[in-house]
C-alpha atoms as a PDB file:
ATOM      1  CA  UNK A   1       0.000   0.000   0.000  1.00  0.00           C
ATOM      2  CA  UNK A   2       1.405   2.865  -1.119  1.00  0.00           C
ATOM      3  CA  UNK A   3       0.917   6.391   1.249  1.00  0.00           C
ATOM      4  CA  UNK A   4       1.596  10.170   0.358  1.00  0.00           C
ATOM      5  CA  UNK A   5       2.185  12.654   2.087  1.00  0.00           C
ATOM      6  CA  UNK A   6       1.762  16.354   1.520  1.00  0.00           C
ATOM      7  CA  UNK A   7       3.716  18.783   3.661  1.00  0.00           C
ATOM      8  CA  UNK A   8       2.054  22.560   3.784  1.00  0.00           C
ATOM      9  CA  UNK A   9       3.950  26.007   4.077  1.00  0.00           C
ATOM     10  CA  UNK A  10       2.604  27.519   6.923  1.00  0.00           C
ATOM     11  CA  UNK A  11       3.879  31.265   6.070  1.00  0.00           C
ATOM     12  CA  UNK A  12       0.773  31.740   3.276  1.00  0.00           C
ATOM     13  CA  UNK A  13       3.150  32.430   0.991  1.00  0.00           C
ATOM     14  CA  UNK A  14       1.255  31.787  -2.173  1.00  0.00           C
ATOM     15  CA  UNK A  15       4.299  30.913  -4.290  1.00  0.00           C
ATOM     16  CA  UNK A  16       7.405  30.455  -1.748  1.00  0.00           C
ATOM     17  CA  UNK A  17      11.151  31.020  -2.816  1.00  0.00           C
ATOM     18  CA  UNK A  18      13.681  29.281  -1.285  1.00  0.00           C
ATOM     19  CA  UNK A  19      15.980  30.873   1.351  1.00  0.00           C
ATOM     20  CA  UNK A  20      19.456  30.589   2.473  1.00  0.00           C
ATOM     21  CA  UNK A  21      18.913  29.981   6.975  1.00  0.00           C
ATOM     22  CA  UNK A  22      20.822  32.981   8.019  1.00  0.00           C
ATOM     23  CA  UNK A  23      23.533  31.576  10.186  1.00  0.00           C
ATOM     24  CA  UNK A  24      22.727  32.687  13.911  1.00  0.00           C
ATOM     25  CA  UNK A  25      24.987  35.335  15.783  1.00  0.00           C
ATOM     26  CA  UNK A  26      28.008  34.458  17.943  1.00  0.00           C
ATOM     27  CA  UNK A  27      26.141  36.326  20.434  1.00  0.00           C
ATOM     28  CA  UNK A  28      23.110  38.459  21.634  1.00  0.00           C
ATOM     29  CA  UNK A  29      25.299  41.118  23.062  1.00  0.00           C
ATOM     30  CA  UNK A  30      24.468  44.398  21.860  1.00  0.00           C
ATOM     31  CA  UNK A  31      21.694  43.498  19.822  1.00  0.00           C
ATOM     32  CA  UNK A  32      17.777  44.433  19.899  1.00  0.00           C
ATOM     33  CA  UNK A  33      15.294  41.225  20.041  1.00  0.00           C
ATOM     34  CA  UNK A  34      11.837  42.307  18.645  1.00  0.00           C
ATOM     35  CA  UNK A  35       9.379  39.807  20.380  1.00  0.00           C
ATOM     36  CA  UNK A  36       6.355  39.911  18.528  1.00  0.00           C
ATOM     37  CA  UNK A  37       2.969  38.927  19.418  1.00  0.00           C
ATOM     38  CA  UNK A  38       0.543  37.312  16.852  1.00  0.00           C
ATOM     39  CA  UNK A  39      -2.191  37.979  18.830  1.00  0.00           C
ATOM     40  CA  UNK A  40      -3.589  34.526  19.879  1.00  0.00           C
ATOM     41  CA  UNK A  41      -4.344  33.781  23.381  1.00  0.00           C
ATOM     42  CA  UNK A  42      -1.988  34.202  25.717  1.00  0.00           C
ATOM     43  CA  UNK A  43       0.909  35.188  23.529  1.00  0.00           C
ATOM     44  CA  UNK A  44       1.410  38.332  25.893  1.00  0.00           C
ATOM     45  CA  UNK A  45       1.902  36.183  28.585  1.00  0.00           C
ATOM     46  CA  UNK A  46       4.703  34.399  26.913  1.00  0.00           C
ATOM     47  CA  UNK A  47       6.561  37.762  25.445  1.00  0.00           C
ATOM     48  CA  UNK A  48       6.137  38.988  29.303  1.00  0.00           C
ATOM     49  CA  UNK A  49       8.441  36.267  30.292  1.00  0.00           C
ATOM     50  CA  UNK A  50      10.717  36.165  27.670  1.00  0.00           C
ATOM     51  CA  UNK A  51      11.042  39.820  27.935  1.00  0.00           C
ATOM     52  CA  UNK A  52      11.898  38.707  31.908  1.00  0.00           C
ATOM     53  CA  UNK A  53      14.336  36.773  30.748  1.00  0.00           C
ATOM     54  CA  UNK A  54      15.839  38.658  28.219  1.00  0.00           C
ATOM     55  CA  UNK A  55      16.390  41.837  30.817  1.00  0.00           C
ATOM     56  CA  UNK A  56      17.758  39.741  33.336  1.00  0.00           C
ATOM     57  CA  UNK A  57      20.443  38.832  30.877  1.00  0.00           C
ATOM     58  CA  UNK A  58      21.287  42.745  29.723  1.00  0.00           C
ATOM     59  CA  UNK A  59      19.407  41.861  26.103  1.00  0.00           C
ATOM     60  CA  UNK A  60      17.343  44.735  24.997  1.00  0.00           C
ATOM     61  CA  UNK A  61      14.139  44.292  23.555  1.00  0.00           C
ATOM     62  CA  UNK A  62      10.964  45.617  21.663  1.00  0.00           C
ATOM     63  CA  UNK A  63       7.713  44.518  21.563  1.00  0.00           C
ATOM     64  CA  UNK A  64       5.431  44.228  18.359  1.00  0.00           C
ATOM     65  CA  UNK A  65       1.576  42.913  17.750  1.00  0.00           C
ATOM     66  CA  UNK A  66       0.241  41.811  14.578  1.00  0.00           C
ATOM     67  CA  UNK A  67      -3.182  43.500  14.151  1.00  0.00           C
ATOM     68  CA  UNK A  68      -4.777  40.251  14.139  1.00  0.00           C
ATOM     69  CA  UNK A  69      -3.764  36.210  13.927  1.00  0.00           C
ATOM     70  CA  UNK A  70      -5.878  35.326  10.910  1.00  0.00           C
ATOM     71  CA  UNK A  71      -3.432  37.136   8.385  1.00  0.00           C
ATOM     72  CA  UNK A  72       0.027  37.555   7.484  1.00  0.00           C
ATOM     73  CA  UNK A  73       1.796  40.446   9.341  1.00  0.00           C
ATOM     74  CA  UNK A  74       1.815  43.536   6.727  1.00  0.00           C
ATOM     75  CA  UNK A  75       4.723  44.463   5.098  1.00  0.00           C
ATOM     76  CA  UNK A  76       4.903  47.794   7.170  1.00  0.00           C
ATOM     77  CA  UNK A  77       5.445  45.606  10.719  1.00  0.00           C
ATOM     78  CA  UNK A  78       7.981  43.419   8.898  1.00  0.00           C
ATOM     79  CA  UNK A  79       9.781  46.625   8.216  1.00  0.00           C
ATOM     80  CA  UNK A  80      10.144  48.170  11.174  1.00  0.00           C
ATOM     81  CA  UNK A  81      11.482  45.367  12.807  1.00  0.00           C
ATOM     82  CA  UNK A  82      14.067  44.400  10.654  1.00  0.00           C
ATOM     83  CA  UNK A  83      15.081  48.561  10.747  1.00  0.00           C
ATOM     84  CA  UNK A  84      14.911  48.740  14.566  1.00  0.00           C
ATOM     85  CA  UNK A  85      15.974  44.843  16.132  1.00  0.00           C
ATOM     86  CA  UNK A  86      18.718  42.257  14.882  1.00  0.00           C
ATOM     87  CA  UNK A  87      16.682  39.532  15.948  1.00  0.00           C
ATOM     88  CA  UNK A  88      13.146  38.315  16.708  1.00  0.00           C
ATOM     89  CA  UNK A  89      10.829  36.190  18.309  1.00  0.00           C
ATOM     90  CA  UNK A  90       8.130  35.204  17.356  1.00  0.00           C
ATOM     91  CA  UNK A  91       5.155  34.454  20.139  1.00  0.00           C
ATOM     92  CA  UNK A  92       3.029  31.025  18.765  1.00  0.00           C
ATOM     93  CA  UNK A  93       1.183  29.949  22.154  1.00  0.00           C
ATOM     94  CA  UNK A  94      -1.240  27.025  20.625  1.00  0.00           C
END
């Protein structure tokens, strides 16, 4: 019996291009970490500790929102944090 399988992109991308993984930094120091929230229950709660966590180490952070979970950030967000943090975090709490 023969079985396939179809894997889904989750980023809605209706026709996705293929990325090089940017390698990660030797370290955090000095950098911003935007820590956004995608709005689903609970995701505030998670950032608030991170964000704990992050301070407690000297890390500075920001803090974004999409407008809602049912849709892609817009282009504007995405934008802003790549001008104003180095790294990010992104808050999934299902």
């Amino acid at each position: 019996m023969s079985t396939t399988i179809k894997l889904r992109d989750p980023t809605a991308e209706s026709s996705p291009t293929r990325r090089a993984r940017l390698a990660p930094p030797p370290s955090i120091d000095g950098k911003t970490v935007a820590l956004m929230d995608i709005g689903k229950s609970r995701g505030a709660e998670f950032i608030d500790r991170l964000e704990g966590h992050f301070r407690k180490a000297g890390v500075a952070t920001r803090r974004y929102r999409k407008p809602t979970n049912t849709k892609v950030a817009p282009i504007a967000l995405m934008q802003q944090i790549a001008a104003e943090a180095q790294l990010a975090v992104i808050a999934l709490s299902d």
